[in-house]
PDB file of N, CA and C in Angstrom:
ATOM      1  N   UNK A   1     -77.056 -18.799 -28.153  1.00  0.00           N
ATOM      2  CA  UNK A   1     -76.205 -17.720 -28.607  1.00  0.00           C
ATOM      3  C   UNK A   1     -75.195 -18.220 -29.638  1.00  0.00           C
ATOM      4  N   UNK A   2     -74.418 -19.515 -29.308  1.00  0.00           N
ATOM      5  CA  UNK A   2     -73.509 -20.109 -30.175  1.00  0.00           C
ATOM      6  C   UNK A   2     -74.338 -20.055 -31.571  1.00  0.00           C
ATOM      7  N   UNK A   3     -75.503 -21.007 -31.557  1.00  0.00           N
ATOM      8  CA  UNK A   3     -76.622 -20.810 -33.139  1.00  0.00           C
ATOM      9  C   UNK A   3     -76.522 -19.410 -33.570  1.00  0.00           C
ATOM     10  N   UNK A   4     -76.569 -18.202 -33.121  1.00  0.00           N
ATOM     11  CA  UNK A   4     -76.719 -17.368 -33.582  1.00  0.00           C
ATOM     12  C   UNK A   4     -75.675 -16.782 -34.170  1.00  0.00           C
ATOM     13  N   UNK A   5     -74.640 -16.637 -33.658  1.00  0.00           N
ATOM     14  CA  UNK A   5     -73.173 -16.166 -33.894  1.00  0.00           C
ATOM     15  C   UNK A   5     -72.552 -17.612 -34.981  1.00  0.00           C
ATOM     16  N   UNK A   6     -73.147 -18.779 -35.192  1.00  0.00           N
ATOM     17  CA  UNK A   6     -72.659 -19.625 -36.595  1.00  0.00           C
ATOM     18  C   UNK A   6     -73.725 -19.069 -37.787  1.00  0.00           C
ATOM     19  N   UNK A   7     -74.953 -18.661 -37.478  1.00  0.00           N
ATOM     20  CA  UNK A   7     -75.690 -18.561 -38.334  1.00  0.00           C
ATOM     21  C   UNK A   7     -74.849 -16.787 -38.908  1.00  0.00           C
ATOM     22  N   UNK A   8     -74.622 -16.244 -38.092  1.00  0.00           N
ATOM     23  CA  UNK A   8     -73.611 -15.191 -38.926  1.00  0.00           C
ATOM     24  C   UNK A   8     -72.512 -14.981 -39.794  1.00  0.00           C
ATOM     25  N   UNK A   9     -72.085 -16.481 -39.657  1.00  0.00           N
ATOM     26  CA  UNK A   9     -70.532 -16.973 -40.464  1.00  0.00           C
ATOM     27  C   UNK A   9     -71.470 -17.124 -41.874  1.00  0.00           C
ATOM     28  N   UNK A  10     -72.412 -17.806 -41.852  1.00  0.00           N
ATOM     29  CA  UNK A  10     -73.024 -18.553 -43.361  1.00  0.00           C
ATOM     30  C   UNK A  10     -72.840 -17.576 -43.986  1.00  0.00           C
ATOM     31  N   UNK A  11     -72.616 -18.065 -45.096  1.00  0.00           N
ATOM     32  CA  UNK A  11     -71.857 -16.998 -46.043  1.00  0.00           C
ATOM     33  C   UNK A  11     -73.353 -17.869 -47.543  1.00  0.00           C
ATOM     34  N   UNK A  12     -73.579 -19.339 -47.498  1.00  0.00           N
ATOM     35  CA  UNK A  12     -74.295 -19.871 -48.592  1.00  0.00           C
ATOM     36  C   UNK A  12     -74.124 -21.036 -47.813  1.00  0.00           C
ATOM     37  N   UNK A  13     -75.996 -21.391 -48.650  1.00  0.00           N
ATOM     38  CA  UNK A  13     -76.006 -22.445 -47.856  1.00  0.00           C
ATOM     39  C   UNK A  13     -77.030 -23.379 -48.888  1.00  0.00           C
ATOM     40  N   UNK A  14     -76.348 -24.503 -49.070  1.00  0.00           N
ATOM     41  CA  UNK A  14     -76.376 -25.915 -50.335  1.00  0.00           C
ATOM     42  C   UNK A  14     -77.423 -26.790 -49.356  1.00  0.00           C
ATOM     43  N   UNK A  15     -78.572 -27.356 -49.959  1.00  0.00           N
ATOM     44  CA  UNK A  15     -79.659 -28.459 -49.589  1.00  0.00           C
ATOM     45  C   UNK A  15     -78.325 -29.741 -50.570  1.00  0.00           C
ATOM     46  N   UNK A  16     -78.112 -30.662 -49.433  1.00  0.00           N
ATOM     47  CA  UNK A  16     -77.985 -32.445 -49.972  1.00  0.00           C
ATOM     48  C   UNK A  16     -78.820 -33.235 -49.973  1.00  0.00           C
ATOM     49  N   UNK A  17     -78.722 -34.052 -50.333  1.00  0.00           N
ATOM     50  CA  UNK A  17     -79.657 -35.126 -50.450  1.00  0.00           C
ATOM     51  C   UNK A  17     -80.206 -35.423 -48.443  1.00  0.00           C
ATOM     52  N   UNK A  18     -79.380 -35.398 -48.116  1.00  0.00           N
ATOM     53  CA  UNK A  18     -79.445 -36.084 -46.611  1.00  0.00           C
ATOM     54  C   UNK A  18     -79.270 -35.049 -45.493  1.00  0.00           C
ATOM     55  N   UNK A  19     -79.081 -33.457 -45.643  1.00  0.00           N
ATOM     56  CA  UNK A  19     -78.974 -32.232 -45.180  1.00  0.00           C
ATOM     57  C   UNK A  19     -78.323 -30.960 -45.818  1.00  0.00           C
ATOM     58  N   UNK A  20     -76.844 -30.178 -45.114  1.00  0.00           N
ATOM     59  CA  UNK A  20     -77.184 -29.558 -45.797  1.00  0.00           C
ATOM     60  C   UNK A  20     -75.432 -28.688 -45.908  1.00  0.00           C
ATOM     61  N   UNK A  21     -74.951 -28.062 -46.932  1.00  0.00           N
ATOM     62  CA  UNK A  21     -74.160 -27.581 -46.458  1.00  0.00           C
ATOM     63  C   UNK A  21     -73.787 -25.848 -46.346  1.00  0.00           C
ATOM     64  N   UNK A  22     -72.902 -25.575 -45.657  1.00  0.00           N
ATOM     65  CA  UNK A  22     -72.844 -24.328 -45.563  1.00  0.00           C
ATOM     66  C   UNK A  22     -71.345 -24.047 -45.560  1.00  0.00           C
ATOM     67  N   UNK A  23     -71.241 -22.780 -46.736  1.00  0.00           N
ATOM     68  CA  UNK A  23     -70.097 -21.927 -46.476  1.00  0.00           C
ATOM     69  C   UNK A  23     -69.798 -20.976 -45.726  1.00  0.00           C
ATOM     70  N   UNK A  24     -69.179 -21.261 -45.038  1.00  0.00           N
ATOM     71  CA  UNK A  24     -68.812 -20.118 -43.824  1.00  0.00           C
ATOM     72  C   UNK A  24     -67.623 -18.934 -44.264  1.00  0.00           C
ATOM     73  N   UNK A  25     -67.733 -17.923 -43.593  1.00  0.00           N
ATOM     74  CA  UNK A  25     -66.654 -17.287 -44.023  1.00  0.00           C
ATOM     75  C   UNK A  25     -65.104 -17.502 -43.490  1.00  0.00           C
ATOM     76  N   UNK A  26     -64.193 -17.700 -44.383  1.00  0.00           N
ATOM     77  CA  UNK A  26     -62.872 -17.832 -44.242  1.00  0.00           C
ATOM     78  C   UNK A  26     -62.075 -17.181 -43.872  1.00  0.00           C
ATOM     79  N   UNK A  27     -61.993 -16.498 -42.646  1.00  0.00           N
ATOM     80  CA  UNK A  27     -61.484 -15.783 -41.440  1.00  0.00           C
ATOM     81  C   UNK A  27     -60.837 -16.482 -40.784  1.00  0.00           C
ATOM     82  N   UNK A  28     -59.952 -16.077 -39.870  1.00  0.00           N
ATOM     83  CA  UNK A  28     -59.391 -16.820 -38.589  1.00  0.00           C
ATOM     84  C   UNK A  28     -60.260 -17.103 -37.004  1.00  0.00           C
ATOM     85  N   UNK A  29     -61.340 -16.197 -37.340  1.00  0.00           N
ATOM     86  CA  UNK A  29     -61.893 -16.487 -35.843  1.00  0.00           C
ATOM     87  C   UNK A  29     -63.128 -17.376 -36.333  1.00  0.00           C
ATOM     88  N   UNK A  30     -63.456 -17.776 -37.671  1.00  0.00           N
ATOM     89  CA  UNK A  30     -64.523 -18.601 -38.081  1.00  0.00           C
ATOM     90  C   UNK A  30     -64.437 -19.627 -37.536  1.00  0.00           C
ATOM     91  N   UNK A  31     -63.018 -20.612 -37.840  1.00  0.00           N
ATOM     92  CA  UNK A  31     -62.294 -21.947 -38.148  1.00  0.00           C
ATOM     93  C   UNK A  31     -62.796 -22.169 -36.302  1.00  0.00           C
ATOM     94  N   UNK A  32     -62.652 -21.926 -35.876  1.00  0.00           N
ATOM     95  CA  UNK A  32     -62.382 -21.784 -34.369  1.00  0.00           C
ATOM     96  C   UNK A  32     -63.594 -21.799 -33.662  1.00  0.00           C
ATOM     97  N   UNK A  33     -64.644 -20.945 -33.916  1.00  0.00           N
ATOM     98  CA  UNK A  33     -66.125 -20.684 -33.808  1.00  0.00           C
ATOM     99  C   UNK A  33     -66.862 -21.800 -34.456  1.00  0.00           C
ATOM    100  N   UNK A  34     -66.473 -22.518 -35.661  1.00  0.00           N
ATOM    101  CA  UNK A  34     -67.241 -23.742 -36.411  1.00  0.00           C
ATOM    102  C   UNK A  34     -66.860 -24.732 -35.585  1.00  0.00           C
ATOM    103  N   UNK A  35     -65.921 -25.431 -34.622  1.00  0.00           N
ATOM    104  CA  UNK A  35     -64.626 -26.151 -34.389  1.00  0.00           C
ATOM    105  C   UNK A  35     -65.922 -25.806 -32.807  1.00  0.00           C
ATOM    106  N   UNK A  36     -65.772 -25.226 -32.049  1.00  0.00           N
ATOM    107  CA  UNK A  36     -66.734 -25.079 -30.723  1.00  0.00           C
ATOM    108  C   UNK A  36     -67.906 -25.113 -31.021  1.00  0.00           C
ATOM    109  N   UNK A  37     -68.840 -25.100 -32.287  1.00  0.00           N
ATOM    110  CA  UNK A  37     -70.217 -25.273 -32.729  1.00  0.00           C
ATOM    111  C   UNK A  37     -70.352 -26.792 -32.220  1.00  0.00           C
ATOM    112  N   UNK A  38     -69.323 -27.055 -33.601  1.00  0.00           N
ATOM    113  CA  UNK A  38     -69.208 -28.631 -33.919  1.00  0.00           C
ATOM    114  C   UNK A  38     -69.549 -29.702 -32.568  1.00  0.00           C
ATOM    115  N   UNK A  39     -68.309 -28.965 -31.317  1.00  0.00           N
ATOM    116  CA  UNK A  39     -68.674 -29.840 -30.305  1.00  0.00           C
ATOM    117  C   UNK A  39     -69.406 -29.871 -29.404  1.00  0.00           C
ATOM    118  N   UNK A  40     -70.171 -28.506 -29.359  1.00  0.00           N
ATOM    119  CA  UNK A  40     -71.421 -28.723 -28.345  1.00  0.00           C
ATOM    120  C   UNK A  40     -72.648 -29.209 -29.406  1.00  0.00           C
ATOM    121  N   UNK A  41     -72.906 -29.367 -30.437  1.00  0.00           N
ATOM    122  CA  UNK A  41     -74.501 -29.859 -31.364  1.00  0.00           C
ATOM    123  C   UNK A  41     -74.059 -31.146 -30.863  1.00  0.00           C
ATOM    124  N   UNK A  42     -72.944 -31.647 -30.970  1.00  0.00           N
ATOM    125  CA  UNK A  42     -72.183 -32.969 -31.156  1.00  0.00           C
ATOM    126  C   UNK A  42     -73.000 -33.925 -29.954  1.00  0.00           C
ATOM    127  N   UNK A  43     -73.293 -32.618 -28.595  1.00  0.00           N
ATOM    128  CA  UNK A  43     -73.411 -33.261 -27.548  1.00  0.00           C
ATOM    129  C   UNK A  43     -74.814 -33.513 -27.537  1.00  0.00           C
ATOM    130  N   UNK A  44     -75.802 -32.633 -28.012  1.00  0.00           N
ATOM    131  CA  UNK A  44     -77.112 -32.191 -27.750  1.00  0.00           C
ATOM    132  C   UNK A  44     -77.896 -33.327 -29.482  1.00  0.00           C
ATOM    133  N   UNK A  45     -77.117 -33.528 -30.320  1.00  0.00           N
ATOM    134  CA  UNK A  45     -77.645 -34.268 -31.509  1.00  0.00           C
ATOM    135  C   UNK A  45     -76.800 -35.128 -32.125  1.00  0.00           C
ATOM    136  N   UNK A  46     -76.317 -36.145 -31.595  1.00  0.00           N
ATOM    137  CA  UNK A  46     -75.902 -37.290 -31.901  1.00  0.00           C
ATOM    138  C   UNK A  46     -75.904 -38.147 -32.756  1.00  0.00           C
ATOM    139  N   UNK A  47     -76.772 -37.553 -33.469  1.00  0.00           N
ATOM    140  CA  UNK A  47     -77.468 -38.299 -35.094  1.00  0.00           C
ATOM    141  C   UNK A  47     -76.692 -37.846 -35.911  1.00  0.00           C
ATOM    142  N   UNK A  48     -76.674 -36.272 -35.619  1.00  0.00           N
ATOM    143  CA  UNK A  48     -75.756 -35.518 -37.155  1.00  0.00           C
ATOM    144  C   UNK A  48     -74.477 -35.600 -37.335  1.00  0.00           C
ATOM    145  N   UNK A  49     -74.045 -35.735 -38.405  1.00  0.00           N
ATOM    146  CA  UNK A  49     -73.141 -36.072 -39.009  1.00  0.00           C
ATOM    147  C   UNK A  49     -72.163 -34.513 -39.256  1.00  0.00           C
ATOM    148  N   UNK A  50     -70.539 -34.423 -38.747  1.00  0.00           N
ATOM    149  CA  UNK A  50     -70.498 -32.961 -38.620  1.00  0.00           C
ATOM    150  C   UNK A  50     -69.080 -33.094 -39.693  1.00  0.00           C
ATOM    151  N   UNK A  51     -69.276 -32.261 -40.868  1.00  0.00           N
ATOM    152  CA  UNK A  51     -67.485 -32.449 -42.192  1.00  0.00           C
ATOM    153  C   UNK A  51     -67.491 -30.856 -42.162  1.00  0.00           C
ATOM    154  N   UNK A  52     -66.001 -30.497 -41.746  1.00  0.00           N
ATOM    155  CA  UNK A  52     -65.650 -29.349 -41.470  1.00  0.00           C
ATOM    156  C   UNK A  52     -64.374 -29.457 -43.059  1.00  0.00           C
ATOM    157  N   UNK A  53     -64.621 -28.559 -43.880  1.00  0.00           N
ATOM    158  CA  UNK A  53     -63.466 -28.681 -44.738  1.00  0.00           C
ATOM    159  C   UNK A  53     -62.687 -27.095 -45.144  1.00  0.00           C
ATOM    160  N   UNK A  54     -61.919 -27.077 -44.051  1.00  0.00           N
ATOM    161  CA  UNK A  54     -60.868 -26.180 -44.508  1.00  0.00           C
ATOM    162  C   UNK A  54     -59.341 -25.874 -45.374  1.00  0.00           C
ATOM    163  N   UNK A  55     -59.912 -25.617 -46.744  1.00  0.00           N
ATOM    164  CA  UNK A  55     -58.682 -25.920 -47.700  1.00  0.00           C
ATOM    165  C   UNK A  55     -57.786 -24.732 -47.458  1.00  0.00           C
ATOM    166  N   UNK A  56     -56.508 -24.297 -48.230  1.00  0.00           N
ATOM    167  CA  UNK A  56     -55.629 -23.357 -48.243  1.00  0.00           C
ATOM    168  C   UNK A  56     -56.275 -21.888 -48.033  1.00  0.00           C
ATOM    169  N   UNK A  57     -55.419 -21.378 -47.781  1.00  0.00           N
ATOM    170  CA  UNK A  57     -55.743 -19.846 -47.270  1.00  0.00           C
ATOM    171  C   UNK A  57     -56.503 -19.354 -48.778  1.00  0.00           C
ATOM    172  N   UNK A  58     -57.442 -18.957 -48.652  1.00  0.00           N
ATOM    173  CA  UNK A  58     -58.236 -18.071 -49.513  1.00  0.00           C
ATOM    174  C   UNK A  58     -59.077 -19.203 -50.174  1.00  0.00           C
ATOM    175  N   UNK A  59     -59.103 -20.364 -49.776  1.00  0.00           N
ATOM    176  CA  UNK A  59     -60.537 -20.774 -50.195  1.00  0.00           C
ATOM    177  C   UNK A  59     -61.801 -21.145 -49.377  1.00  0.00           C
ATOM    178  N   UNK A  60     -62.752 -21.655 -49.763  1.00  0.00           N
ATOM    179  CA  UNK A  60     -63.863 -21.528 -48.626  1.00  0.00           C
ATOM    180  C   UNK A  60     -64.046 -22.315 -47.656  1.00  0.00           C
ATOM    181  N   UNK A  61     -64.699 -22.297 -46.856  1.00  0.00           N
ATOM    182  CA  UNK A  61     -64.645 -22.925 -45.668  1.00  0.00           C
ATOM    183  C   UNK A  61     -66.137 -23.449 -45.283  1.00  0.00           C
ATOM    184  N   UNK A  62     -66.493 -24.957 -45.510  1.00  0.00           N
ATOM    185  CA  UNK A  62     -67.433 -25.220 -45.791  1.00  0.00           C
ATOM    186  C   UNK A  62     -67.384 -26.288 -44.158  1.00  0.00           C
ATOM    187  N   UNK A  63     -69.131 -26.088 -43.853  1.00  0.00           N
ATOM    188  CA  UNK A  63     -69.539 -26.945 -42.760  1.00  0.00           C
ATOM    189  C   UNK A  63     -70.680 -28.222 -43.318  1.00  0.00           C
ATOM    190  N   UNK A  64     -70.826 -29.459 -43.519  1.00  0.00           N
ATOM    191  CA  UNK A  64     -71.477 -29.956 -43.741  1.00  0.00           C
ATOM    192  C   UNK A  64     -72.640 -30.642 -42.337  1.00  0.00           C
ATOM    193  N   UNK A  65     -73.970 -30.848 -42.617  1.00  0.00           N
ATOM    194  CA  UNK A  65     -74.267 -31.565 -41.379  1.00  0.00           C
ATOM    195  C   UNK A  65     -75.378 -32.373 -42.125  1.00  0.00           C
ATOM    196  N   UNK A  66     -74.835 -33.602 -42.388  1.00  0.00           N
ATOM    197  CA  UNK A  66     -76.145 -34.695 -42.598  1.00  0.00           C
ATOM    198  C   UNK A  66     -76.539 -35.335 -42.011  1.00  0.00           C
ATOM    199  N   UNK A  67     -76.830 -36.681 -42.323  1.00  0.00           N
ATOM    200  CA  UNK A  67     -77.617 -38.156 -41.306  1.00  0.00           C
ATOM    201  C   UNK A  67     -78.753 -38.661 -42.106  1.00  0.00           C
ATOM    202  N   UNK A  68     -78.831 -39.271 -40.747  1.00  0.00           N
ATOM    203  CA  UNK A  68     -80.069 -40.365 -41.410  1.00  0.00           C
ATOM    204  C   UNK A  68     -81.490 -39.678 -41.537  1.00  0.00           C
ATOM    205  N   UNK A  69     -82.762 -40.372 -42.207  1.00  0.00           N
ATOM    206  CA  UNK A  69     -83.433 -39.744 -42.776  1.00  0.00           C
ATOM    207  C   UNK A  69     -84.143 -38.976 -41.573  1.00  0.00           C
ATOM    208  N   UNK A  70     -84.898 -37.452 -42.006  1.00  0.00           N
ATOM    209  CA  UNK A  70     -85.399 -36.946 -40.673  1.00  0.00           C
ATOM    210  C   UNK A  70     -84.320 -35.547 -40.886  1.00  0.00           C
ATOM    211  N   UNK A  71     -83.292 -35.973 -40.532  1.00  0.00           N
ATOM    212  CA  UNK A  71     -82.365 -34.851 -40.527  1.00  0.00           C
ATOM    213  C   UNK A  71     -82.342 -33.938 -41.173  1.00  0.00           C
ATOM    214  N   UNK A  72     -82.519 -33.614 -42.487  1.00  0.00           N
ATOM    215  CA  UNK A  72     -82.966 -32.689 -43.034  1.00  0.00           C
ATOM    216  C   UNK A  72     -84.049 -31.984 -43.034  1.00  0.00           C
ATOM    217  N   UNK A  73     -84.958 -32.374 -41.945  1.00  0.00           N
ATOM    218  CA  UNK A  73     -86.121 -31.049 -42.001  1.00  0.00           C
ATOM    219  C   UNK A  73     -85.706 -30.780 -40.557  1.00  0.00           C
ATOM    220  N   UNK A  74     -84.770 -31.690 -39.653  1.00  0.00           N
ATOM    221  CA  UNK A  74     -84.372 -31.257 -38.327  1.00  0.00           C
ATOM    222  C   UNK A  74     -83.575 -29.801 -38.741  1.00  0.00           C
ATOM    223  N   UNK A  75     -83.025 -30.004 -39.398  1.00  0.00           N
ATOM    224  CA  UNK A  75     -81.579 -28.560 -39.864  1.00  0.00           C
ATOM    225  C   UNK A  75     -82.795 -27.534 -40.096  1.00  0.00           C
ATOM    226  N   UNK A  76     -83.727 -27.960 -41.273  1.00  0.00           N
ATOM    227  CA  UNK A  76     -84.400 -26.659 -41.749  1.00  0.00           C
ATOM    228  C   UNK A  76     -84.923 -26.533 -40.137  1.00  0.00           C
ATOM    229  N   UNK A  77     -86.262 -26.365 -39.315  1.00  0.00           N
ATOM    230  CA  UNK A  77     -86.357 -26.321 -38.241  1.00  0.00           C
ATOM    231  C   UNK A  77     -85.580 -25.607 -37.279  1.00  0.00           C
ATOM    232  N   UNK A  78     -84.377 -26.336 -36.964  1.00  0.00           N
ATOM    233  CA  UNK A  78     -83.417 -25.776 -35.659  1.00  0.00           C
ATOM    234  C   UNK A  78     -82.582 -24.678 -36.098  1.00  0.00           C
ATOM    235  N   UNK A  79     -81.628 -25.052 -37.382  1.00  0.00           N
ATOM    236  CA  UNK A  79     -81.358 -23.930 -38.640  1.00  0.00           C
ATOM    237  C   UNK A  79     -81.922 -22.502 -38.893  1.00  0.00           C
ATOM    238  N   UNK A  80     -83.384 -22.966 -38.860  1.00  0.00           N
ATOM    239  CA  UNK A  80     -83.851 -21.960 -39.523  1.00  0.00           C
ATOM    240  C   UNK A  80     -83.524 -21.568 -40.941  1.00  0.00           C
ATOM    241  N   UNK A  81     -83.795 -22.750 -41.691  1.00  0.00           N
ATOM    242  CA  UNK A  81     -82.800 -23.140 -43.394  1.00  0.00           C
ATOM    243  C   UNK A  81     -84.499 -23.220 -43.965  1.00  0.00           C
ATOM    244  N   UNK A  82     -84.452 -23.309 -44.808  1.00  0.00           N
ATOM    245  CA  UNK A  82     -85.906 -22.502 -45.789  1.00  0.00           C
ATOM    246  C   UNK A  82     -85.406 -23.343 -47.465  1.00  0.00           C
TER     247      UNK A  82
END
């Protein structure tokens, strides 16, 4: 359910070299919802790499998740990223 309700924040979503990133929307109940994502994947995938960057009010709010090689077709896969 958590996957489903982050996959509703994505607002755009950037392929890296090593995974992938995503803009979430810049709300107050996002920051908070990305922030409880963060720590349960944290528990279940240990590999990925989790950069939460929240700048000043009114700019975007981006989730990064990379790693080592592999990881990027893990995201597309579990993601559901295309």
């Amino acid at each position: 359910m958590l996957l489903k309700q982050f996959q509703g924040f994505v607002q755009e979503t950037l392929g890296l070299t090593e995974g992938y990133a995503f803009r979430l929307q810049a709300d107050a109940e996002t920051i908070p919802r990305a922030a409880e994502f963060i720590t349960i994947e944290r528990l279940c995938c240990p590999f990925l790499n989790f950069e939460l960057e929240v700048g000043p009010s009114g700019s975007p709010v981006w989730l990064r998740l990379t790693g080592r090689a592999g990881v990027k077709q893990f995201i597309e896969a579990e993601f559901g990223v295309a």
